[in-house]
Protein backbone atom coordinates (compact mmCIF):
# COMPACT_ATOMS: atom_id res chain seq x y z
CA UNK A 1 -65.51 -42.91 13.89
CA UNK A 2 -62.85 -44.68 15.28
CA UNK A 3 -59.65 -47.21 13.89
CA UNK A 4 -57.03 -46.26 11.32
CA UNK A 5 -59.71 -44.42 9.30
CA UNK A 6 -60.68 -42.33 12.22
CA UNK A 7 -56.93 -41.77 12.98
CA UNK A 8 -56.10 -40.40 8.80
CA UNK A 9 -59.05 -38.32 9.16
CA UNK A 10 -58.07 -36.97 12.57
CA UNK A 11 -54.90 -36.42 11.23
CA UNK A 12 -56.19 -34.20 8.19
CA UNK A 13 -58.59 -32.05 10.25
CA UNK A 14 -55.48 -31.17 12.69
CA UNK A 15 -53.50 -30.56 9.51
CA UNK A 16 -56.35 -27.90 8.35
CA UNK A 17 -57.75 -26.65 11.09
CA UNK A 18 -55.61 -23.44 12.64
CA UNK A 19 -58.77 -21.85 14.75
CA UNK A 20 -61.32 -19.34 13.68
CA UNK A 21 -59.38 -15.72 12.09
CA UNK A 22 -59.09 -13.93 9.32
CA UNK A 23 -57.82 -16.21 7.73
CA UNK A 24 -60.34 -18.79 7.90
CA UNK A 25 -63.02 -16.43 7.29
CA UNK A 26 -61.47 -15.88 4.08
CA UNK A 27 -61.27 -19.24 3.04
CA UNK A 28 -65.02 -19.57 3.95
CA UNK A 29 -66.11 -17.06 1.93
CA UNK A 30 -64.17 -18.34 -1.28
CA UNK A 31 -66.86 -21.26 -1.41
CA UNK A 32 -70.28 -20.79 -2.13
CA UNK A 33 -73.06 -21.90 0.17
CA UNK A 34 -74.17 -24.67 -1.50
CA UNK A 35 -71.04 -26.58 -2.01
CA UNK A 36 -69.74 -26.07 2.02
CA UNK A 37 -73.28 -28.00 2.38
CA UNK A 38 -72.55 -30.19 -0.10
CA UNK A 39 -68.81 -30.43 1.77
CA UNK A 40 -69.79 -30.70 4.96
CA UNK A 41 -72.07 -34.18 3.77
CA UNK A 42 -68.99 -35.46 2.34
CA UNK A 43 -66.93 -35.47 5.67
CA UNK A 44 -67.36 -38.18 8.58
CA UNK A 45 -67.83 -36.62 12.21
CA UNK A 46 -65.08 -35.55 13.93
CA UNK A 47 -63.21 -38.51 16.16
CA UNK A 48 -63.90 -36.40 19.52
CA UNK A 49 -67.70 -36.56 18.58
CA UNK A 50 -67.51 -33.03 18.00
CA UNK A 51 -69.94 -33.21 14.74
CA UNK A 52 -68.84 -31.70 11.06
CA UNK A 53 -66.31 -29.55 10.31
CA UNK A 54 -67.12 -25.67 10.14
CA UNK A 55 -65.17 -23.48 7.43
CA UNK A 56 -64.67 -20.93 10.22
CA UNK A 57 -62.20 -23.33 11.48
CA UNK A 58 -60.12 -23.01 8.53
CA UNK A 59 -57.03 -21.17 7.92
CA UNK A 60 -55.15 -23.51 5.23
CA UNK A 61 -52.34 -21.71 3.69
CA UNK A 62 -48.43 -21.88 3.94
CA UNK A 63 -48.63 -18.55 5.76
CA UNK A 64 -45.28 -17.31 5.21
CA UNK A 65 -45.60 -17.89 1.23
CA UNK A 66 -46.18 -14.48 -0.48
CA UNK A 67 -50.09 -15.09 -2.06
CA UNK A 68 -51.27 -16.02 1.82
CA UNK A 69 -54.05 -18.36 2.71
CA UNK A 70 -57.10 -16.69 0.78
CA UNK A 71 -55.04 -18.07 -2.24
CA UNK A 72 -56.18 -21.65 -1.68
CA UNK A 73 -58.43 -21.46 1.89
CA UNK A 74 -61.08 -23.97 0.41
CA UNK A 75 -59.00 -26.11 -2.71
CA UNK A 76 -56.56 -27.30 -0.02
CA UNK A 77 -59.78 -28.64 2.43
CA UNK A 78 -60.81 -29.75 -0.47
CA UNK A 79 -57.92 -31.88 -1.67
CA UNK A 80 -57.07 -33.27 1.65
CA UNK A 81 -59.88 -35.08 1.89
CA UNK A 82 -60.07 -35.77 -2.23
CA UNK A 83 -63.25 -34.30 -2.92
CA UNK A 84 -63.28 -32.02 -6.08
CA UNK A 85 -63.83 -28.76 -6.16
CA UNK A 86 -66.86 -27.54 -8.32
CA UNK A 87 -67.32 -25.05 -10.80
CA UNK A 88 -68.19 -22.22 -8.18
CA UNK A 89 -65.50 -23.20 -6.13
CA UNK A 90 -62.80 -22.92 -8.86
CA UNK A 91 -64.57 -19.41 -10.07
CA UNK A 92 -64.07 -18.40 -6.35
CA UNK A 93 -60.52 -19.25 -5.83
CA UNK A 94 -59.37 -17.56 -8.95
CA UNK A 95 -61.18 -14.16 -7.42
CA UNK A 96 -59.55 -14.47 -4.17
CA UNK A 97 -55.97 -15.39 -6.07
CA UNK A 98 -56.57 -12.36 -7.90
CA UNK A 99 -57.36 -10.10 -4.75
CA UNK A 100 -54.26 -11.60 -2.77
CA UNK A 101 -52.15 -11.08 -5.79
CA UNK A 102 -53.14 -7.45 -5.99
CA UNK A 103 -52.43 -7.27 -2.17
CA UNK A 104 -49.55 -8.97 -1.17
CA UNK A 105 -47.36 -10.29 -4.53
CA UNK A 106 -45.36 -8.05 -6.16
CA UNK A 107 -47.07 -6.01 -9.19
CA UNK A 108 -45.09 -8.25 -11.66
CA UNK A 109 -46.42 -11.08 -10.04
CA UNK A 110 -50.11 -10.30 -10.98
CA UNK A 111 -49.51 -9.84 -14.88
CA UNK A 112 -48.91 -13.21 -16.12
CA UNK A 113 -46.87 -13.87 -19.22
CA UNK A 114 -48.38 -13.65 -22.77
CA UNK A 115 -49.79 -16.48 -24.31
CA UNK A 116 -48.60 -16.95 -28.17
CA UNK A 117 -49.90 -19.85 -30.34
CA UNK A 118 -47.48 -20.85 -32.86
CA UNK A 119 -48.96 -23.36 -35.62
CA UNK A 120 -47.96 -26.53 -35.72
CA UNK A 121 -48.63 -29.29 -38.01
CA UNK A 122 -50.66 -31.06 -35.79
CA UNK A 123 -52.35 -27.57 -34.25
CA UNK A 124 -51.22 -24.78 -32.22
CA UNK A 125 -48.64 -24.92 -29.54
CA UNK A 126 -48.73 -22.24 -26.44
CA UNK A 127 -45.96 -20.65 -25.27
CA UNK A 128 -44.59 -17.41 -23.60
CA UNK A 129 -41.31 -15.53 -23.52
CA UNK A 130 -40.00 -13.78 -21.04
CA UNK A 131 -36.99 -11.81 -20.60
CA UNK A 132 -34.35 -10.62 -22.98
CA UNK A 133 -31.03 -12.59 -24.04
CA UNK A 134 -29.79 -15.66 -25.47
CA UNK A 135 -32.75 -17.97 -25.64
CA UNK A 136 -33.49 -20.62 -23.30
CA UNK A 137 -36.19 -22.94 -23.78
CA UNK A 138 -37.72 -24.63 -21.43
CA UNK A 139 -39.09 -28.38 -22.21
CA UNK A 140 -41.18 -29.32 -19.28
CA UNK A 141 -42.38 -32.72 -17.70
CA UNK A 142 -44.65 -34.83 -18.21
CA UNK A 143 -47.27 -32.12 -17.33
CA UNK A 144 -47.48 -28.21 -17.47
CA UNK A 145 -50.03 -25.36 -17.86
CA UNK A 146 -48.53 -21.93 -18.38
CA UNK A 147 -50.98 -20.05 -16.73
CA UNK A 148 -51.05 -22.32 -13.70
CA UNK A 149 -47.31 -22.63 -13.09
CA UNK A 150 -47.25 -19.18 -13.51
CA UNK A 151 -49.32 -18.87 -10.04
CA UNK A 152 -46.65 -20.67 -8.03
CA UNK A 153 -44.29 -18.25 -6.22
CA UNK A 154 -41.26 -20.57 -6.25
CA UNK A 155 -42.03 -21.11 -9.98
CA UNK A 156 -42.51 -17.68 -11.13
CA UNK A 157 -39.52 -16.90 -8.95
CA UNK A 158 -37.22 -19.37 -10.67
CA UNK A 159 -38.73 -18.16 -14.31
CA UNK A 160 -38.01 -14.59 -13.21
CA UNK A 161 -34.12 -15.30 -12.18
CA UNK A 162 -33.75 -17.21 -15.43
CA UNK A 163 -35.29 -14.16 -17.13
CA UNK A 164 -32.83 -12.00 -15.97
CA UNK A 165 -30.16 -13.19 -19.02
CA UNK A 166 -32.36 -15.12 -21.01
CA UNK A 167 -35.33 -14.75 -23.45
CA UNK A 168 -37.17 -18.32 -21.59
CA UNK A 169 -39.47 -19.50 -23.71
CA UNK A 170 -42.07 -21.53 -21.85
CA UNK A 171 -44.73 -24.29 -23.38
CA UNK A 172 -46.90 -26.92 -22.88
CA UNK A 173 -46.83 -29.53 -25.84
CA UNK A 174 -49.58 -30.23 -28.15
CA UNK A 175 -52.13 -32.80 -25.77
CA UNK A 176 -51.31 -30.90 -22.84
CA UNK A 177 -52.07 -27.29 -20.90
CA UNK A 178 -53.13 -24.47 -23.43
CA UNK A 179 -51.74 -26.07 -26.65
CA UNK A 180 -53.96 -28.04 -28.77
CA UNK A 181 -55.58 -31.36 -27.46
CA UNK A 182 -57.30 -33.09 -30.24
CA UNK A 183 -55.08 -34.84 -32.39
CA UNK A 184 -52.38 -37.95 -32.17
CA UNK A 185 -50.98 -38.79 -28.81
CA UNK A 186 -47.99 -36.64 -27.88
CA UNK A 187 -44.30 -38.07 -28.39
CA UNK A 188 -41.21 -37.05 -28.18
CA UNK A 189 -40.76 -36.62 -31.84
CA UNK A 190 -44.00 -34.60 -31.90
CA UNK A 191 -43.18 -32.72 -28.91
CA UNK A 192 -39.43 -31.71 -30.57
CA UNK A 193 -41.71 -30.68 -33.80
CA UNK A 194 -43.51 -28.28 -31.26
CA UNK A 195 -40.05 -26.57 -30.14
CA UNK A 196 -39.31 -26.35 -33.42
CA UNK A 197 -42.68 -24.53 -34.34
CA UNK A 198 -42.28 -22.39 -31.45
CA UNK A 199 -38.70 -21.02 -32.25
CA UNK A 200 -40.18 -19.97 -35.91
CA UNK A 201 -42.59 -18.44 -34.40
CA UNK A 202 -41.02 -16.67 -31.91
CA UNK A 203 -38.01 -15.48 -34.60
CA UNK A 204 -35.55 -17.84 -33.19
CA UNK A 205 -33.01 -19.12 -34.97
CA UNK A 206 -31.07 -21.35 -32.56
CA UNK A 207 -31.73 -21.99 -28.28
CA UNK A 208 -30.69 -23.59 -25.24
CA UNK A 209 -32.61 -26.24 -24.55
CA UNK A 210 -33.38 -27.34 -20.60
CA UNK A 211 -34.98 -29.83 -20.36
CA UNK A 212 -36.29 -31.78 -16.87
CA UNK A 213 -37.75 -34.81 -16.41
CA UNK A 214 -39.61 -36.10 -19.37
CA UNK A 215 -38.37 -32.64 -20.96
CA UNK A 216 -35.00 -34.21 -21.04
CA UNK A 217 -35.47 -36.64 -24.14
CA UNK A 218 -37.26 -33.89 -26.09
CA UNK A 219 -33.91 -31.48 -25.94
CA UNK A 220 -32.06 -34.30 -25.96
CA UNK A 221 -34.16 -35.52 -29.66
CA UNK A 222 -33.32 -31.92 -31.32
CA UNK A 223 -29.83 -31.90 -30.07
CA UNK A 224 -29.20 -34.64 -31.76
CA UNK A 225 -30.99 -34.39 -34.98
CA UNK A 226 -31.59 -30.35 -34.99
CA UNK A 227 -28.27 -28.85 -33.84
CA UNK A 228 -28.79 -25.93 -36.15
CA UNK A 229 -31.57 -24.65 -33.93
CA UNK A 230 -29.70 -25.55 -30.53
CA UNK A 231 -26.88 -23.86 -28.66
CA UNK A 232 -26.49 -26.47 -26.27
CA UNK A 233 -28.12 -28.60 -23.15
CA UNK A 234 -29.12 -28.31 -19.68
CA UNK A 235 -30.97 -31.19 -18.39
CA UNK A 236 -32.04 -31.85 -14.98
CA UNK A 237 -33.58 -34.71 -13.66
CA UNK A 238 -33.74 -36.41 -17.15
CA UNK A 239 -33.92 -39.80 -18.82
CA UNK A 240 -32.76 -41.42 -22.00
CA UNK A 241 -35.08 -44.05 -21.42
CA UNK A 242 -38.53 -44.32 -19.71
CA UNK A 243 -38.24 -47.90 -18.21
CA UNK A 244 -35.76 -50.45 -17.14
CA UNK A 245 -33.97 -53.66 -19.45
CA UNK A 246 -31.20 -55.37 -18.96
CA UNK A 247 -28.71 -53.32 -20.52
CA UNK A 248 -30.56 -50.07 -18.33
CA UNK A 249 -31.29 -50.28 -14.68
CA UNK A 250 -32.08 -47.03 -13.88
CA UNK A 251 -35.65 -46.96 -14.37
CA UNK A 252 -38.90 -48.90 -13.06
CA UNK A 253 -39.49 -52.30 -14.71
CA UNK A 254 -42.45 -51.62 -17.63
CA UNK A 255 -44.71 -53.45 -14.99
CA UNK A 256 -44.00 -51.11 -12.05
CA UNK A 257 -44.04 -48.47 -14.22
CA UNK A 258 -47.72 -49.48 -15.36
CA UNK A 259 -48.42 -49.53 -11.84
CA UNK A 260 -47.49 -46.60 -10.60
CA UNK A 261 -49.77 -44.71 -13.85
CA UNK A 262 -52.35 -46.37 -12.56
CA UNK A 263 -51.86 -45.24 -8.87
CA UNK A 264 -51.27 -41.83 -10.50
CA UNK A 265 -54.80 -41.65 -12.46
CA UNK A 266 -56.14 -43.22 -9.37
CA UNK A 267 -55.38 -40.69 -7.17
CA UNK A 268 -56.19 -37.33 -10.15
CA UNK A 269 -58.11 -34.75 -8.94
CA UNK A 270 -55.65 -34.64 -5.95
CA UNK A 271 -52.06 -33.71 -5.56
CA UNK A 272 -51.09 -36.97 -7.29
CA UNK A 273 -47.29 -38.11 -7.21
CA UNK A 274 -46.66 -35.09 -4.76
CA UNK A 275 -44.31 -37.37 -2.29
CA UNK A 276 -42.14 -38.86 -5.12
CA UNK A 277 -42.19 -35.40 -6.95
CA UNK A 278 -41.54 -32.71 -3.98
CA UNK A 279 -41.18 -34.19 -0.79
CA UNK A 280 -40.85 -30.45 -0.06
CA UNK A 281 -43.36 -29.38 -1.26
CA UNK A 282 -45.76 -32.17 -0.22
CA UNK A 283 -45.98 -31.10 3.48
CA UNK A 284 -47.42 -27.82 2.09
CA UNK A 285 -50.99 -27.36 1.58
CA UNK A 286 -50.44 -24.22 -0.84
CA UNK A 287 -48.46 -26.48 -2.77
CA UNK A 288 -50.83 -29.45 -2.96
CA UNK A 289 -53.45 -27.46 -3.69
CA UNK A 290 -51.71 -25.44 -6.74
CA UNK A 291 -50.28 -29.21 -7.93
CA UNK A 292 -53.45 -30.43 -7.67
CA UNK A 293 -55.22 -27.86 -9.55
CA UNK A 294 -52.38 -27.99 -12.15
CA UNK A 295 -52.81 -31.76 -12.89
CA UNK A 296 -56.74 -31.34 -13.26
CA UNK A 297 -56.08 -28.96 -15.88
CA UNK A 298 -53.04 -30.10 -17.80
CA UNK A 299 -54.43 -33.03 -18.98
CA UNK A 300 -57.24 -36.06 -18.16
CA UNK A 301 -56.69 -38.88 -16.87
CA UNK A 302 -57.10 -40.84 -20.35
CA UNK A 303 -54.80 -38.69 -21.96
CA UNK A 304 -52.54 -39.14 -18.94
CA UNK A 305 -52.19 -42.59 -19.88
CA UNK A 306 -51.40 -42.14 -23.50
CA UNK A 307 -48.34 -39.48 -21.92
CA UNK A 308 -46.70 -41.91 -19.88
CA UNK A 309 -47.22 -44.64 -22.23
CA UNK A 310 -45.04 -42.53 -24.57
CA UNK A 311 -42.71 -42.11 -21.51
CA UNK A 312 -42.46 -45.13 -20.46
CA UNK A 313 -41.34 -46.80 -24.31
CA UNK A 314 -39.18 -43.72 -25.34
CA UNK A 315 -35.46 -44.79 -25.25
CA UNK A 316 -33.16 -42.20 -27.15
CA UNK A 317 -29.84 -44.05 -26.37
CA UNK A 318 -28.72 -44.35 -29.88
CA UNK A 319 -28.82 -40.35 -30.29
CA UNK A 320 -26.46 -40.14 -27.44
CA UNK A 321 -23.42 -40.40 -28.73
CA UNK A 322 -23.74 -38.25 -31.81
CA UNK A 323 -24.67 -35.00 -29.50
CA UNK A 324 -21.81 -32.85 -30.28
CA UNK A 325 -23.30 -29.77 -28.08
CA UNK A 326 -21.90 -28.45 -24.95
CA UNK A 327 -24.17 -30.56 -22.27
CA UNK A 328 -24.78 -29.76 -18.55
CA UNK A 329 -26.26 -33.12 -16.93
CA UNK A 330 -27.92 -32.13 -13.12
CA UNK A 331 -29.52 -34.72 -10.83
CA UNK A 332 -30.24 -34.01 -7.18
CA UNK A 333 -29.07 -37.59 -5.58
CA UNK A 334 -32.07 -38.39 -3.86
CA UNK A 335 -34.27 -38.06 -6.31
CA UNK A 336 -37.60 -40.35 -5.54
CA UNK A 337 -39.08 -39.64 -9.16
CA UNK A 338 -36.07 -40.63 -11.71
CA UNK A 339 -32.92 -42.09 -10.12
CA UNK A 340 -29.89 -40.30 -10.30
CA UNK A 341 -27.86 -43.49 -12.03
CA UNK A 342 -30.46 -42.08 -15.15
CA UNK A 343 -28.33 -38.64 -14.79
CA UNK A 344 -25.23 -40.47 -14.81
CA UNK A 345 -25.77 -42.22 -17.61
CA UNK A 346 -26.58 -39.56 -19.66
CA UNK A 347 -23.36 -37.25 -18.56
CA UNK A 348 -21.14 -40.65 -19.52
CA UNK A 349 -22.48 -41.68 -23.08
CA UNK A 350 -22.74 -37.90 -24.11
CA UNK A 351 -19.44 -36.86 -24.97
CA UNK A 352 -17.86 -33.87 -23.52
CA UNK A 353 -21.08 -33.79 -21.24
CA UNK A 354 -20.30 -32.08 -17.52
CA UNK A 355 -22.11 -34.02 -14.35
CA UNK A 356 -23.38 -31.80 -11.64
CA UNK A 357 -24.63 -34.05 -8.69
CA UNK A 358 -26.46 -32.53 -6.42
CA UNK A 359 -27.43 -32.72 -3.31
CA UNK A 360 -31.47 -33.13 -2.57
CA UNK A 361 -34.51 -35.27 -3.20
CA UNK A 362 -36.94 -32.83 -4.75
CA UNK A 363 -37.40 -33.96 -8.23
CA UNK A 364 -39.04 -30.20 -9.05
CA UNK A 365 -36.16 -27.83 -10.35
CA UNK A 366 -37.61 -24.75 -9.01
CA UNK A 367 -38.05 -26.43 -5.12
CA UNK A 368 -35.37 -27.83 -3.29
CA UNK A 369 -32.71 -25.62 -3.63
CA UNK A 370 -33.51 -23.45 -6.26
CA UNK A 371 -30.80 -21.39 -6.38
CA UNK A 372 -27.62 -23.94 -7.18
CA UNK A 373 -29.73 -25.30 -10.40
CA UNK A 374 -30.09 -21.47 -11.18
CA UNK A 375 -26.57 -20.36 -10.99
CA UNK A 376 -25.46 -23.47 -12.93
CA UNK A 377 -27.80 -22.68 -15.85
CA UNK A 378 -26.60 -19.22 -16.47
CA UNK A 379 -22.98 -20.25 -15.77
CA UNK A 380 -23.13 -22.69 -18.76
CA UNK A 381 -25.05 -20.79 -20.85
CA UNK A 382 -22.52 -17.78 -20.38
CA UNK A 383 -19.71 -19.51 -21.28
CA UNK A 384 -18.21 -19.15 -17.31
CA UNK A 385 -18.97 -22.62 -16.28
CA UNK A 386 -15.38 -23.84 -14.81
């Protein structure tokens, strides 16, 4: 094998292969006989002539993160060459997450939150709560799977430290994750109807709201038309419109933007979008292994398309103005996934809203630098925010 082919290919085995240990033994053994055959088919010969790849070779993990390379020894091979896992693949990695939980993750770390279904009028809507406090709820992207983001470290960290003086209420929207799929195609209205159904549910009479990314016109929706059920905003990363016009340049053009869905569902199954969302986090094979595994079971790629078709037509503009709660508006500067003029914009046409620049390009909340978004949500939220 030889050319630029030869070269990517070269350049993923070096990026896997650590020599033979424990910890390549242990990936090894998380797949099944059959499917390193049916793996090991899949792959071209090495460039050196050296023949197929043996799992032995293996030892993919971020070694320093606390769940280790047993965690995600075969997903990550598997991803970085863009085969999918099968079913006894995915059965073995959750028993080896489960054994390196139990062995090197703290003891909270292994008991995942609760999973509550509150009904909706369009079906049931999963969510969690953790912690004790003034509520916070948190509306995610465009994708999220409680269970899965759960089995992130940084996420489960950044839950935790929220959790320390909130109640965070966590959920994926009906069409996405645990909640219900069958139905109409999730929108923002529809998604703020879920938030809605989740605080009655939970005995909640009024919340924060953060809301990232996509998450941001959802809080932003209730805000303006619930602010009986909302103490204020945090937003982060966030929109008030999903594509550019001439009056809004701080999107994609509807064109690029249908582009870059279809590169997205091009590229499912993988850690799609993982350079524009995490730069961090996209030189990390735990990471694009857990992303990966999260997009395959948020959502389809069909129902992908209906998600950021809603995205990319939602413009809540004319709600801005007639938010009258206290708003925090955060944007790391560099963000790759929604520009930070979209930040601006919001922290200048909501009145009394505070901008927070900051600086970065990880369009993930909990990655980057963690800590400053942190400290600036429970700052606001306590009333100490300067």
């Amino acid at each position: 094998m030889c050319g630029a082919g030869g070269d990517q290919h070269q350049a993923r085995y070096a990026r896997l292969e650590f020599g033979a240990g424990e910890h390549g033994q242990l990936a090894a053994q998380a797949v099944p006989d059959q499917e390193q055959g049916t793996f090991r088919k899949s792959l071209p010969p090495l460039a050196d002539g050296r023949g197929q790849v043996d799992f032995d070779d293996f030892a993919v993990a971020e070694l320093v993160a606390p769940l280790g390379a047993a965690e995600v020894g075969a997903l990550a091979v598997r991803e970085e060459f863009g085969i999918k896992p099968g079913p006894e693949t995915e059965s073995a990695y959750l028993a080896v997450l489960e054994k390196t939980r139990r062995g090197l993750a703290p003891p909270a770390a292994a008991d995942g939150p609760v999973i509550r279904f509150a009904p909706a009028p369009g079906g049931m809507v999963a969510y969690a709560s953790l912690g004790e406090g003034p509520a916070l709820v948190v509306c995610p992207g465009f994708v999220s799977h409680i269970e899965i983001a759960w089995e992130s470290p940084r996420v489960r960290r950044a839950l935790q430290a929220l959790a320390r003086d909130h109640r965070v209420l966590v959920f994926d929207r009906r069409g996405i994750g645990l909640s219900e799929r069958v139905g109409p195609e999730t929108t923002v209205d529809s998604a703020a109807d879920d938030v809605i159904a989740m605080l009655d549910h939970a005995g909640v009479e009024a919340a924060w709201l953060f809301g990232a990314s996509e998450g941001g016109p959802i809080a932003l929706k209730l805000a303006a038309t619930r602010p009986d059920r909302v103490h204020g905003l945090v937003l982060f990363g966030a929109m008030a419109k999903g594509s550019a016009s001439p009056d809004y340049p701080h999107a994609l053009p509807p064109a690029a933007f249908d582009s870059w869905l279809e590169q997205l569902v091009d590229a499912w199954g993988g850690p799609a979008g993982i350079e524009v969302f995490s730069p961090e986090g996209a030189g990390d094979p735990a990471t694009r292994a857990w992303w990966a595994r999260m997009l395959r079971h948020a959502t389809s790629p069909a129902a992908l398309r209906g998600v950021l078709g809603c995205l990319r037509d939602v413009d809540v503009r004319p709600l801005l103005a007639g938010i009258r709660v206290p708003t925090l508006v955060m944007h790391r500067q560099e963000d790759r996934a929604v520009r930070a003029g979209a930040g601006h914009h919001l922290a200048t046409h909501i009145p009394g809203a505070r901008w927070l620049p900051l600086p970065g390009d990880d369009h993930w909340w909990w990655n980057g630098d963690p800590d400053a978004v942190l400290s600036a949500i429970t700052a606001f939220t306590s009333g100490q925010a300067a």
